[in-house]
N, C-alpha and C. Protein backbone atom coordinates (compact mmCIF):
# COMPACT_ATOMS: atom_id res chain seq x y z
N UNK A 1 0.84 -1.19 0.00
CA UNK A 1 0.00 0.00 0.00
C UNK A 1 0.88 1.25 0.00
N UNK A 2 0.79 1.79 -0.93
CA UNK A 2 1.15 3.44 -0.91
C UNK A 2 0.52 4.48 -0.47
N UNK A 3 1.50 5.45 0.54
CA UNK A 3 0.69 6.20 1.46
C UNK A 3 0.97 7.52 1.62
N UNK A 4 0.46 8.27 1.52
CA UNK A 4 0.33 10.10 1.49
C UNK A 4 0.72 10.67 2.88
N UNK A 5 1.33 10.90 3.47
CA UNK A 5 0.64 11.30 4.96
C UNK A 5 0.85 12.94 4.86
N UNK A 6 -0.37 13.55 5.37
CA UNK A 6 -0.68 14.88 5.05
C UNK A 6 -1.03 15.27 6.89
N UNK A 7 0.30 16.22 6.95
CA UNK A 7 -0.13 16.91 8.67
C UNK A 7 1.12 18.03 8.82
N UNK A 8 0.15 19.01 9.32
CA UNK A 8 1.01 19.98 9.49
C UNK A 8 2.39 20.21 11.09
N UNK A 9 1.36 19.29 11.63
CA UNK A 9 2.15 19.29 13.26
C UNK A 9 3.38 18.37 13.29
N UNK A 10 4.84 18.59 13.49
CA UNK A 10 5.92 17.77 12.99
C UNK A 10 5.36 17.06 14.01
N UNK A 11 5.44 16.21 15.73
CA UNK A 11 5.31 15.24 16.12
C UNK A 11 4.62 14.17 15.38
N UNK A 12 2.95 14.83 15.44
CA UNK A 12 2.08 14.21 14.83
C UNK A 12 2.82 13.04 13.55
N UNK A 13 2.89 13.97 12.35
CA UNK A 13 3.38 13.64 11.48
C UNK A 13 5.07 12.49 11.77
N UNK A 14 6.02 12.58 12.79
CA UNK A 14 6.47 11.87 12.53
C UNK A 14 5.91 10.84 13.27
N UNK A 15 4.93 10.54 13.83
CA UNK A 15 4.67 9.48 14.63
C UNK A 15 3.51 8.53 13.57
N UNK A 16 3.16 9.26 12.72
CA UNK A 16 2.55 8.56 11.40
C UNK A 16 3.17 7.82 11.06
N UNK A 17 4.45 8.59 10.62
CA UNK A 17 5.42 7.91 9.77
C UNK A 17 5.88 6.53 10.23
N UNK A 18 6.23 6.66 11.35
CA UNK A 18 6.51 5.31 11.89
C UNK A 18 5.83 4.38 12.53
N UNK A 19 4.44 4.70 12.57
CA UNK A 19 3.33 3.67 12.85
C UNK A 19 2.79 3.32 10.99
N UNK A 20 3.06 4.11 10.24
CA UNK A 20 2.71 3.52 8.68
C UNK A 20 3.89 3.00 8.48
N UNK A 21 5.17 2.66 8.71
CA UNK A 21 6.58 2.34 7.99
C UNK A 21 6.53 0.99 7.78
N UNK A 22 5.02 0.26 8.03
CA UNK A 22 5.32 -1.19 7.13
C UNK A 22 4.77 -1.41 5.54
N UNK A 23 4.10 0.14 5.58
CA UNK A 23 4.07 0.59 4.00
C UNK A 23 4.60 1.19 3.46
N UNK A 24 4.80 1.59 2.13
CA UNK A 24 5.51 2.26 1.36
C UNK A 24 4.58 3.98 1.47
N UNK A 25 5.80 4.98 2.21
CA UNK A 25 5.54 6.09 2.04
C UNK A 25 5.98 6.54 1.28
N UNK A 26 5.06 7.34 0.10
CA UNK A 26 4.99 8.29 -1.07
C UNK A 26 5.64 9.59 -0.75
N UNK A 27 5.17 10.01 0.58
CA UNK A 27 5.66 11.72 0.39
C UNK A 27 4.83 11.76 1.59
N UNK A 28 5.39 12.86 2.44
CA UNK A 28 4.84 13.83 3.80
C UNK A 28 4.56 15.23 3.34
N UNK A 29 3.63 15.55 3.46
CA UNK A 29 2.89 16.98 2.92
C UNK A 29 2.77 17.46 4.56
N UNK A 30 3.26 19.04 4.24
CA UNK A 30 2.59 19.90 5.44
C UNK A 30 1.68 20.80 5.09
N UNK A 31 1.16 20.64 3.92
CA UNK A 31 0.03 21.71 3.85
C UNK A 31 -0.79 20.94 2.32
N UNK A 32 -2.09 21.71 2.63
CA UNK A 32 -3.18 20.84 1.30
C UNK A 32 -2.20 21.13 -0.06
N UNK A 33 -1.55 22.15 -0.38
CA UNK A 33 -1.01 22.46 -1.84
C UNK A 33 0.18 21.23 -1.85
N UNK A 34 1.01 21.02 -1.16
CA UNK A 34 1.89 20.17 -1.35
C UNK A 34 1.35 18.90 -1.09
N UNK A 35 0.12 18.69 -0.78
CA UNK A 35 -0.32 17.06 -0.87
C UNK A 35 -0.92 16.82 -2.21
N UNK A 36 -1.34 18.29 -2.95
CA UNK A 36 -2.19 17.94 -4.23
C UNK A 36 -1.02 17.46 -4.82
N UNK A 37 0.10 18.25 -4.92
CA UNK A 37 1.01 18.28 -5.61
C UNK A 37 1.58 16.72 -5.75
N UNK A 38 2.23 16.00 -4.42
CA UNK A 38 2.56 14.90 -4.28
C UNK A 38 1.59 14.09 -5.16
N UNK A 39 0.40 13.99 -4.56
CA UNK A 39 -0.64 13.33 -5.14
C UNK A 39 -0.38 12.96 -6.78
N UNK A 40 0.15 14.15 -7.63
CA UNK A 40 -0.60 14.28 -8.95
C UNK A 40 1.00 12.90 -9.46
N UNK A 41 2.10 13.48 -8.74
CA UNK A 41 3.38 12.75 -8.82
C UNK A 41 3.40 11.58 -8.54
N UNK A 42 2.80 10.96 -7.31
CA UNK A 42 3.12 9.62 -7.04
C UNK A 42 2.05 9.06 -7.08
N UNK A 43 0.55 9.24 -7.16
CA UNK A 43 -0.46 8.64 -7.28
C UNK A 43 -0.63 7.68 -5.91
N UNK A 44 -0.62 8.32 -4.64
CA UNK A 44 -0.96 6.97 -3.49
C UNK A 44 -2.02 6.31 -3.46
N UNK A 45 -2.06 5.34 -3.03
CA UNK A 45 -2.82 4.64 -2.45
C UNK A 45 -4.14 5.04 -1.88
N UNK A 46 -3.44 5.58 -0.77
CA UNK A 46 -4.33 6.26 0.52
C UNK A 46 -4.14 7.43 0.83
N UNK A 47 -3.95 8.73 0.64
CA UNK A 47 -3.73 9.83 1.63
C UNK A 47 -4.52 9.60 2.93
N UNK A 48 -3.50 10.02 4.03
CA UNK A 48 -4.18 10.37 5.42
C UNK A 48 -3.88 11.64 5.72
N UNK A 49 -5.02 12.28 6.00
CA UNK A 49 -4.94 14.01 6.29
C UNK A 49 -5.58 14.22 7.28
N UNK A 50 -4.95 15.24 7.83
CA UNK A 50 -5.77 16.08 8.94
C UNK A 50 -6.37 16.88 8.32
N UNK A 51 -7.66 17.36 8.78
CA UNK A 51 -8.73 18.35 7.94
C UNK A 51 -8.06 19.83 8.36
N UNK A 52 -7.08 20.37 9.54
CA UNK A 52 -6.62 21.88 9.40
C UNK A 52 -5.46 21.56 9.32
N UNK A 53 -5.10 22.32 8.33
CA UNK A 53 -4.08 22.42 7.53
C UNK A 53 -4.08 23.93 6.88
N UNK A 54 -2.66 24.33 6.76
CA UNK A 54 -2.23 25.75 6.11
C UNK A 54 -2.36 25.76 4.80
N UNK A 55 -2.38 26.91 4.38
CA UNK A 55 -3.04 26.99 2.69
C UNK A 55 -4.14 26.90 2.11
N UNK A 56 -3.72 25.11 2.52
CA UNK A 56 -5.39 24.71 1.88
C UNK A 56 -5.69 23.45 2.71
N UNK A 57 -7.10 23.69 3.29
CA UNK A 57 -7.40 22.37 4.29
C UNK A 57 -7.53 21.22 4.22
N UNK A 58 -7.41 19.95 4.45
CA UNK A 58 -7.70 18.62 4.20
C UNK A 58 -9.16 18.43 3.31
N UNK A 59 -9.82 19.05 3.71
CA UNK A 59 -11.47 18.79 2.73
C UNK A 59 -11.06 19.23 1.65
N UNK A 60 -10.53 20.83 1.23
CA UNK A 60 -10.39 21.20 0.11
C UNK A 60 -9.45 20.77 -0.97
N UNK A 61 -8.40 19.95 0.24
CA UNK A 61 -7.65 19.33 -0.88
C UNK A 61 -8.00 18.04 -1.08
N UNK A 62 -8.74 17.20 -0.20
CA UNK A 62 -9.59 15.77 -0.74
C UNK A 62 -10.38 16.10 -2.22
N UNK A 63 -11.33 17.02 -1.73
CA UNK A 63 -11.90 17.50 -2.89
C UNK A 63 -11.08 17.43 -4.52
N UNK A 64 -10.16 18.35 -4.63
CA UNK A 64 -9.03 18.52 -5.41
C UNK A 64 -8.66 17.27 -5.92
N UNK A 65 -7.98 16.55 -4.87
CA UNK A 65 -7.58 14.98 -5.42
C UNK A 65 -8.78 14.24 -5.86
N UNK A 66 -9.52 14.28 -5.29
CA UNK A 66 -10.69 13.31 -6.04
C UNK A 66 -11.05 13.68 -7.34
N UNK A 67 -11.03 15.02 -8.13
CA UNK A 67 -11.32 15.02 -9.32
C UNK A 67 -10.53 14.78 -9.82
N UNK A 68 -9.16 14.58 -9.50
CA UNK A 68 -8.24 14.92 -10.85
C UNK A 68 -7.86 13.03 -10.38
N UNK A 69 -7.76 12.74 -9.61
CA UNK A 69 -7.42 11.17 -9.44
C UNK A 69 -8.75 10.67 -8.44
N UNK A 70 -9.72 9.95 -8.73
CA UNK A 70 -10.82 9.65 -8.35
C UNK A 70 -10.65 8.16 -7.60
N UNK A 71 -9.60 7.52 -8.31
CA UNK A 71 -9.20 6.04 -7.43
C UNK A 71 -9.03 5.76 -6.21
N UNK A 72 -7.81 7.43 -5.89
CA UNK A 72 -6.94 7.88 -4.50
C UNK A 72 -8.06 7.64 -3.14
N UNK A 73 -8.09 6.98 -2.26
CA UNK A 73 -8.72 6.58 -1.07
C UNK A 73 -7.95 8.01 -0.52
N UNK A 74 -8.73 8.80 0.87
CA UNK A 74 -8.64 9.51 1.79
C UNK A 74 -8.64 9.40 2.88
N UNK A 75 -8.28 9.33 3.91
CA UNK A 75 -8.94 8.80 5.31
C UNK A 75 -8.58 10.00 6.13
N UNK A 76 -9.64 10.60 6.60
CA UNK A 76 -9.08 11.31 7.45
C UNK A 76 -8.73 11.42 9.28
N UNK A 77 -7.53 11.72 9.11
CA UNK A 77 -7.17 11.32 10.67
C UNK A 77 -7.22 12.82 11.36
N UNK A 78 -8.12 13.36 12.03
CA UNK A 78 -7.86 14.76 12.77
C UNK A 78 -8.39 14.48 14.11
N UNK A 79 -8.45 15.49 15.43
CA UNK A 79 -8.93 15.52 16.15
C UNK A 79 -10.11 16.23 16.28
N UNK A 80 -10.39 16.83 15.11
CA UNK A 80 -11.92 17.65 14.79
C UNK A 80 -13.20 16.74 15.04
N UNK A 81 -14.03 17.10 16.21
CA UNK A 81 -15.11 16.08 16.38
C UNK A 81 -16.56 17.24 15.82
N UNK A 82 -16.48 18.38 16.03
CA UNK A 82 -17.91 19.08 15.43
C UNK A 82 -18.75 18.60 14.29
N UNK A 83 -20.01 18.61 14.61
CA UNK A 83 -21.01 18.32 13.19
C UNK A 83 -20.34 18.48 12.16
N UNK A 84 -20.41 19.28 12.12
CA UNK A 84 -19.87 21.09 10.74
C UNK A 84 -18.59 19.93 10.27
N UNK A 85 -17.61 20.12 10.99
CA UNK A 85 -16.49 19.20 10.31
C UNK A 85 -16.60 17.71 9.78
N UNK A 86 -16.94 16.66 10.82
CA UNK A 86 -17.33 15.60 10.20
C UNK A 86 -18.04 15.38 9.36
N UNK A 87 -19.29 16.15 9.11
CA UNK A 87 -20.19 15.76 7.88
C UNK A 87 -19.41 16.41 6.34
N UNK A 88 -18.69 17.58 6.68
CA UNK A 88 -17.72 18.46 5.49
C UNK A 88 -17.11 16.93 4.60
N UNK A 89 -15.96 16.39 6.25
CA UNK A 89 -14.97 15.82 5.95
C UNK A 89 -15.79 14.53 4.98
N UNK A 90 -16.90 13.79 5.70
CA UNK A 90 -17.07 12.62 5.50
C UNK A 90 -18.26 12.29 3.63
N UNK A 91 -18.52 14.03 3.66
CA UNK A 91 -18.94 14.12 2.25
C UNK A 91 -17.73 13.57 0.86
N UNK A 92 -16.48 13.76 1.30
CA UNK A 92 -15.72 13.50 0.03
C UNK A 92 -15.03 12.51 0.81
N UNK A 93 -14.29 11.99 2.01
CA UNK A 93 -13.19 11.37 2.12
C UNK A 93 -13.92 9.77 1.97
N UNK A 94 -12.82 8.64 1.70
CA UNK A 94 -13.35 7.78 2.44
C UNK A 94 -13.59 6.82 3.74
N UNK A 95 -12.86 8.04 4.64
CA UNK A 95 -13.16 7.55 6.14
C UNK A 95 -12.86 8.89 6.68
N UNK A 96 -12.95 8.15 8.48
CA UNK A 96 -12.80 8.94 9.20
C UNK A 96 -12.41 8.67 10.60
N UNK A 97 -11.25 8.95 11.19
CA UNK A 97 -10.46 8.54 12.32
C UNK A 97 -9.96 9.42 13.37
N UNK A 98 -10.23 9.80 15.00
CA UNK A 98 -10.06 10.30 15.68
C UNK A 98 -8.40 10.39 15.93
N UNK A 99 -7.74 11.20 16.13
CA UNK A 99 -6.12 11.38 16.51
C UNK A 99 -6.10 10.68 18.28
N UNK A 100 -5.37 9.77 18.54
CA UNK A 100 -5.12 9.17 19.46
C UNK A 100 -5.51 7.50 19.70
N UNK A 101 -6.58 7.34 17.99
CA UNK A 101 -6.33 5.45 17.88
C UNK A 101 -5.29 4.90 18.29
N UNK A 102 -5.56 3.53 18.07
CA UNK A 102 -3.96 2.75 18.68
C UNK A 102 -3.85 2.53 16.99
N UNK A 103 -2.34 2.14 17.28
CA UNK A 103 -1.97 1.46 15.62
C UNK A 103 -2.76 0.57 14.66
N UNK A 104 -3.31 -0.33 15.77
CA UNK A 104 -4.21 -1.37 14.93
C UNK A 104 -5.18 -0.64 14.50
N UNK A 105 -6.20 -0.32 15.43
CA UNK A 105 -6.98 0.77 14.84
C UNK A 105 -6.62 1.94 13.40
N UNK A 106 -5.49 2.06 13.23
CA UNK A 106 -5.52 3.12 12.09
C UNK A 106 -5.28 2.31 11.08
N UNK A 107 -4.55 1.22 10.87
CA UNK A 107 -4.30 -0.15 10.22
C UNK A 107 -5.46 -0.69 9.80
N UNK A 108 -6.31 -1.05 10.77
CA UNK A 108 -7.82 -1.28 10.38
C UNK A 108 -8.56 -0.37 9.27
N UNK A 109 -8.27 0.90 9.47
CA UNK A 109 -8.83 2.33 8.99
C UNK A 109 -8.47 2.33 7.44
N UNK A 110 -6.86 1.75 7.52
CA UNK A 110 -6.13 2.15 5.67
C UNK A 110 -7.01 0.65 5.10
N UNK A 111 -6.20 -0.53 5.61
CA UNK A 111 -7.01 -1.67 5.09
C UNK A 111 -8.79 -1.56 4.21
N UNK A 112 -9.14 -0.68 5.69
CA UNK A 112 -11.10 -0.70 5.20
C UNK A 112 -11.19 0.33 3.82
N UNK A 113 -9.98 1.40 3.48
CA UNK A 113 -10.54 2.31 3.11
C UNK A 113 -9.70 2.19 1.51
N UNK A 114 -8.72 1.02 1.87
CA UNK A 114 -8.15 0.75 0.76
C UNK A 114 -8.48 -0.36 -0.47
N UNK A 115 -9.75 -1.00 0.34
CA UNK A 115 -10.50 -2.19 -0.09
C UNK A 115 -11.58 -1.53 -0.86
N UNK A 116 -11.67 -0.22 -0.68
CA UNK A 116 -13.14 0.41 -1.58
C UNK A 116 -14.28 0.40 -0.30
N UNK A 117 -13.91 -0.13 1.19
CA UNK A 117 -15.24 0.32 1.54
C UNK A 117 -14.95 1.55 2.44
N UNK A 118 -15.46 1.95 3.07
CA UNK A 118 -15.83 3.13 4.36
C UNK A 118 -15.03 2.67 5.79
N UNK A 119 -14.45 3.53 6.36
CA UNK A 119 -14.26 3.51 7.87
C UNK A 119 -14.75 4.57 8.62
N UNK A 120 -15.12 4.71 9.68
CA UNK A 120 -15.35 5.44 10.47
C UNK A 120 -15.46 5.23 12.03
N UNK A 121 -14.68 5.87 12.34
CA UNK A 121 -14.22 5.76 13.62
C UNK A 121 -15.21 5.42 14.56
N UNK A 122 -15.38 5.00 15.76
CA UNK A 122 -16.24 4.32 16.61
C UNK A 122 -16.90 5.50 17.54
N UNK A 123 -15.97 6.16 17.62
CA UNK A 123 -16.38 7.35 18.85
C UNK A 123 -17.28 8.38 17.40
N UNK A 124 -16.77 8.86 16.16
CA UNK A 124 -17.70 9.13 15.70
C UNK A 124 -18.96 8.74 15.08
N UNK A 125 -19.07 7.64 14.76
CA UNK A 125 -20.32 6.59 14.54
C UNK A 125 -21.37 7.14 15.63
N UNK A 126 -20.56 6.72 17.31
CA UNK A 126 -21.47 7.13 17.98
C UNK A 126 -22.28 8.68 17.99
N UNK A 127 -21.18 9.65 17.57
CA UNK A 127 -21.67 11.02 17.73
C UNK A 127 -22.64 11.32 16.39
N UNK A 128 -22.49 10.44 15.62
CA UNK A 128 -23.18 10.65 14.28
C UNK A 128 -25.08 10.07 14.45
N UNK A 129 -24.93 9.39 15.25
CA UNK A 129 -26.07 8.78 15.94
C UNK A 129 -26.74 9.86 16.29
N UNK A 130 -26.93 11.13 17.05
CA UNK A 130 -27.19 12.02 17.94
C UNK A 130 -28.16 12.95 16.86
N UNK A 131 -29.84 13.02 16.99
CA UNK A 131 -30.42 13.47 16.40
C UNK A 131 -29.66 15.49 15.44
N UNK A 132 -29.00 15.45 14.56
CA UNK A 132 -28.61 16.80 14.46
C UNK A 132 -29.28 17.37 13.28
N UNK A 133 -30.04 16.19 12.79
CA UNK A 133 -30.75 17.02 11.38
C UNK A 133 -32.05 16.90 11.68
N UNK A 134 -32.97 17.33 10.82
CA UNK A 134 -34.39 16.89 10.65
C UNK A 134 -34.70 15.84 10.20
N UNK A 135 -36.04 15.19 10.42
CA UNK A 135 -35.82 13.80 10.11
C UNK A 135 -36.05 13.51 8.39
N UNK A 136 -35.46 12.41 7.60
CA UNK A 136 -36.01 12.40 6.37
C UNK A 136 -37.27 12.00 6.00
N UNK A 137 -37.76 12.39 5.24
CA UNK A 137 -39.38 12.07 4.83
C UNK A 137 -39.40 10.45 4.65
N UNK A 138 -40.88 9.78 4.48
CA UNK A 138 -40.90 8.62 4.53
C UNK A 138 -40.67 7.90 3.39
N UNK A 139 -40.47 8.86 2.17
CA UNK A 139 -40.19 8.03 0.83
C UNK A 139 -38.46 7.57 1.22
N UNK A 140 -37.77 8.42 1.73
CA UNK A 140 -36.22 7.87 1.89
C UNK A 140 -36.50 6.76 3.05
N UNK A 141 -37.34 6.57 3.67
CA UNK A 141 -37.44 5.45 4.56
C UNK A 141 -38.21 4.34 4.10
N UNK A 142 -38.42 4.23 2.69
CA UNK A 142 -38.79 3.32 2.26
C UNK A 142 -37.89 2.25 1.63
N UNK A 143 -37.42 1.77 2.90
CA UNK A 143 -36.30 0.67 2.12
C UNK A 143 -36.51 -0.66 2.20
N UNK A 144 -36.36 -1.75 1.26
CA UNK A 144 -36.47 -3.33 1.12
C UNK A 144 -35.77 -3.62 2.23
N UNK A 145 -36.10 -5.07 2.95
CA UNK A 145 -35.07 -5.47 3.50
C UNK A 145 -34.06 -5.99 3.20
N UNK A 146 -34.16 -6.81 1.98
CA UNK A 146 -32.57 -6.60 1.40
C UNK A 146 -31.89 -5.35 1.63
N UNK A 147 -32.37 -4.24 0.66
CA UNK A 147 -31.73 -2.89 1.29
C UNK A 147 -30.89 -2.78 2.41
N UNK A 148 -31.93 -2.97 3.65
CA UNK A 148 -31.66 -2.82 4.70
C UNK A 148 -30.36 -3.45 5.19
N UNK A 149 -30.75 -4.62 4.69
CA UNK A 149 -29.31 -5.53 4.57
C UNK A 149 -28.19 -5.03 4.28
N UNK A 150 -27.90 -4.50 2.59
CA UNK A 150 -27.36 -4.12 2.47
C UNK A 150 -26.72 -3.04 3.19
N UNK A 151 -27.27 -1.74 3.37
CA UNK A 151 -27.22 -0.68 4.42
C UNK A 151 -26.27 -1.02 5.36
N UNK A 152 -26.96 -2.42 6.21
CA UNK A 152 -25.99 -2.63 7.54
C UNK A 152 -24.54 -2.61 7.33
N UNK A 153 -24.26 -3.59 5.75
CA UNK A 153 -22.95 -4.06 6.05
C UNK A 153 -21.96 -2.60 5.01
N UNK A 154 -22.65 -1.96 4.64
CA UNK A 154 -21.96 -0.68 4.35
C UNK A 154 -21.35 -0.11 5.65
N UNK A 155 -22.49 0.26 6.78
CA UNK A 155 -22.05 1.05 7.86
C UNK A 155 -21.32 -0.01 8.90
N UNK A 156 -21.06 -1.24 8.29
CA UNK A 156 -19.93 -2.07 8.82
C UNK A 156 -18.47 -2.38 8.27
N UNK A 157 -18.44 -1.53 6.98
CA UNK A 157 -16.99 -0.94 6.42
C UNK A 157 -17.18 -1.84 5.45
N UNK A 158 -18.27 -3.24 5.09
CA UNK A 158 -17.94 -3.93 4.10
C UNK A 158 -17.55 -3.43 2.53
N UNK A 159 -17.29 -4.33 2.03
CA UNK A 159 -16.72 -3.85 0.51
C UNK A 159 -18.16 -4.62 -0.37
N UNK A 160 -18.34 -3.99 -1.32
CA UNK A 160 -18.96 -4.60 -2.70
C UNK A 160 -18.93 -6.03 -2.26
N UNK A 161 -17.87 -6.56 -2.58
CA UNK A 161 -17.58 -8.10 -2.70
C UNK A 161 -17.49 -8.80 -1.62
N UNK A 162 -17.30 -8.41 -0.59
CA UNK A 162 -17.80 -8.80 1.32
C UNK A 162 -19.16 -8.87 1.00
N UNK A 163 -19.92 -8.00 0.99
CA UNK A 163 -21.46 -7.99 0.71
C UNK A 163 -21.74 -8.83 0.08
N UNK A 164 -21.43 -9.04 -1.43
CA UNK A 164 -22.32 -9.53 -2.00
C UNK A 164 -21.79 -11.32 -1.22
N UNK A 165 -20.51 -11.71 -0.77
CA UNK A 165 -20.42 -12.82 -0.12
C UNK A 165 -21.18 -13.12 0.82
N UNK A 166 -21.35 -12.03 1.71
CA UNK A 166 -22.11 -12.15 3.01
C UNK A 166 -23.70 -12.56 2.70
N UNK A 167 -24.42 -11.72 1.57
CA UNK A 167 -25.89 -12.12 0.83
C UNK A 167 -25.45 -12.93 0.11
N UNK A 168 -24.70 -13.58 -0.48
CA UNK A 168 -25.11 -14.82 -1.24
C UNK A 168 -25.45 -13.77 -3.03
N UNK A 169 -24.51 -13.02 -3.13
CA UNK A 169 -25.36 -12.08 -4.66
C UNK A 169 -23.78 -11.97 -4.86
N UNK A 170 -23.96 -11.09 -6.57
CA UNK A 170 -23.24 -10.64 -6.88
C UNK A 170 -22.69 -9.20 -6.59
N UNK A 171 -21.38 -8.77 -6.95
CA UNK A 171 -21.54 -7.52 -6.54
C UNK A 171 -21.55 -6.98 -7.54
N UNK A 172 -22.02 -7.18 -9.08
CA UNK A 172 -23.15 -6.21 -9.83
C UNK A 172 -24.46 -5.74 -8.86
N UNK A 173 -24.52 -6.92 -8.01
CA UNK A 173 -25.90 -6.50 -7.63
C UNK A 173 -26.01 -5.65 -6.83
N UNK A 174 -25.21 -5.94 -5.82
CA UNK A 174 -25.10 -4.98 -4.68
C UNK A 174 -24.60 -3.49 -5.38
N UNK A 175 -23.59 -3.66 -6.85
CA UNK A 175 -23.26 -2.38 -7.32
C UNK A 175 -24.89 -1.51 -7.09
N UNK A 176 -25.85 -2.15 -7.38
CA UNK A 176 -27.07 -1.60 -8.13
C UNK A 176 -27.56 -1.34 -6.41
N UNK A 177 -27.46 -2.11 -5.87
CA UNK A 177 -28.72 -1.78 -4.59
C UNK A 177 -27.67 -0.62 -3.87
N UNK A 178 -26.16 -0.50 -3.66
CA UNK A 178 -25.51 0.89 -3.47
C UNK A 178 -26.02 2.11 -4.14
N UNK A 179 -26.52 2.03 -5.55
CA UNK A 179 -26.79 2.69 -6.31
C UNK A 179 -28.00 3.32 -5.60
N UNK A 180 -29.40 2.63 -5.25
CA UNK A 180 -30.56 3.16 -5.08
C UNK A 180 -30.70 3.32 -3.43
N UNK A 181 -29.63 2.58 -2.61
CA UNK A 181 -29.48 3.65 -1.49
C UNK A 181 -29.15 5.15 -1.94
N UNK A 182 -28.55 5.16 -2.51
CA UNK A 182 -27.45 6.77 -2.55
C UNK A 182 -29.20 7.50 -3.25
N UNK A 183 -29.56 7.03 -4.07
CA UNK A 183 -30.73 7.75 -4.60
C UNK A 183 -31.83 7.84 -3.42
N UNK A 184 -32.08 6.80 -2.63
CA UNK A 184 -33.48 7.25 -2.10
C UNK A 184 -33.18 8.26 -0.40
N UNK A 185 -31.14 8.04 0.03
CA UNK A 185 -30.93 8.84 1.05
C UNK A 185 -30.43 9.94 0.46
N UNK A 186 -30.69 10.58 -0.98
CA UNK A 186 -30.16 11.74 -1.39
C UNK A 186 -28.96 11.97 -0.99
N UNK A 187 -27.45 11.03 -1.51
CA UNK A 187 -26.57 11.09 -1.13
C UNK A 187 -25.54 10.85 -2.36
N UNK A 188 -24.71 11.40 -2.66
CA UNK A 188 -23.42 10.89 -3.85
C UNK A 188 -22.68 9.92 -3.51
N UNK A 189 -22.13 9.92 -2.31
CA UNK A 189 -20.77 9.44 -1.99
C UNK A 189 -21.46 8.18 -1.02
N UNK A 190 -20.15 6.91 -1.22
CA UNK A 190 -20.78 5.53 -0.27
C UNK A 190 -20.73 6.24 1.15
N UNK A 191 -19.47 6.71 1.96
CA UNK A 191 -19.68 7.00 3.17
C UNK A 191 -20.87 7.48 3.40
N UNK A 192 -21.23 8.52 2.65
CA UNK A 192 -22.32 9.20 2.82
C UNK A 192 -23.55 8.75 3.70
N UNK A 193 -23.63 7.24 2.75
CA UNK A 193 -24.84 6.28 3.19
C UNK A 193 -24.54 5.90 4.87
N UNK A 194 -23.57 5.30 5.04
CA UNK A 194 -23.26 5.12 6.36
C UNK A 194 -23.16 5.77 6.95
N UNK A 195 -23.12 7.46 7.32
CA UNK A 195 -23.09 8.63 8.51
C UNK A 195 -24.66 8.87 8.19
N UNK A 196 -25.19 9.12 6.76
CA UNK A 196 -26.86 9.23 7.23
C UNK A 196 -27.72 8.20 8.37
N UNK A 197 -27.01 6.57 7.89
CA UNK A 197 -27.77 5.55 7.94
C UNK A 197 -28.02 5.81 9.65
N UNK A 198 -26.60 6.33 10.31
CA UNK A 198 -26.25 6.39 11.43
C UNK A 198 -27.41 7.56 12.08
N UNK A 199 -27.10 9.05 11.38
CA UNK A 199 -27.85 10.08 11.89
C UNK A 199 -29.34 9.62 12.49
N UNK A 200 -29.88 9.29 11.29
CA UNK A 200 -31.18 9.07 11.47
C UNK A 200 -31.72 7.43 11.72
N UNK A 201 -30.72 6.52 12.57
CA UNK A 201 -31.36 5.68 12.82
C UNK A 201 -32.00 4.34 12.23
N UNK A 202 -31.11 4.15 11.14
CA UNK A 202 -31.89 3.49 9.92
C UNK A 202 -31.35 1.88 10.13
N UNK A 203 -30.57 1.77 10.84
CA UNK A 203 -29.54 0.50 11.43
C UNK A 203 -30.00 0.32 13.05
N UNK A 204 -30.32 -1.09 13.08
CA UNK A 204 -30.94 -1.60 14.61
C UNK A 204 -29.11 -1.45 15.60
């Protein structure tokens, strides 16, 4: 796995370095412009960013990388717990990780996020739970239980092909039932599905 690590705080950042050093590090960015930059050069794997950052912030430069290289996995590692930030962050990245995991835990985090599915941290899962929006109307709560199925093992980090193993389907199929979650929770992005699914309760 090839790995980005994007942080402006030198400790921080070298203590990345050497809890990631059983992967291949690409480049250490201290600010969003020099991670686009790296990015466009070495094409990682994974960037891991903190969302404040000088110049240009971790969202704005996820953003950035995702159009111009759409493959590149994100995960973001900050200590930012506010609404406002996590829902920013968790609109484009594909995870999301509190600063002070243990190793395994962030290991867990690249693995989930390098497989194509979602991570998200445990302490925010829980805070994502916490009524902060209005509720969605009942046509977005009109979901199959397959759906539902499906749903769960999204907001359980599964991948396409975990899923469709776990149901017994293909993952054309599940491509398609990802598809009409994202349509009926008015959402683009897979994480997406899993911090709504969470907000509003849609997972026992």
């Amino acid at each position: 796995m090839r790995i980005l690590i994007v942080e402006d705080e030198p400790l921080t950042k070298l203590g990345l370095k050497q809890v990631c050093s059983r992967y291949e590090i690409v480049g250490l960015a201290g600010n969003g412009y020099e991670a686009v930059e790296i990015s466009l050069r070495q094409t990682p794997d994974v960037i891991v960013t903190d969302i404040f950052l000088p110049k240009l912030d971790g969202i704005k430069m996820t953003e950035w990388v995702k159009k111009i290289l759409p493959g590149v996995k994100v995960l973001i590692h900050t200590s930012a717990r506010e609404f406002k930030n996590v829902s920013s962050a968790i609109a484009v990245a594909d995870g999301y990780c509190l600063k002070g995991i243990s190793s395994q835990q962030l290991f867990a985090a690249l693995t989930t996020v390098a497989s194509g599915a979602t991570y998200l941290d445990s302490q925010v899962s829980q805070f994502l739970r916490q009524p902060h929006l209005t509720p969605i109307n009942s046509i977005t709560l009109s979901l199959s239980e397959r759906e539902k199925e499906v749903l769960e093992c999204i907001v359980g980090g599964q991948s396409n092909q975990q899923i469709g193993n776990s149901l017994n389907l293909s993952p054309h199929t599940i491509k398609d039932y990802v598809r009409m979650l994202k349509e009926k929770l008015v959402v683009e992005e897979r994480i997406e599905i899993a911090t709504k699914a969470l907000q509003f309760g849609l997972i026992k």
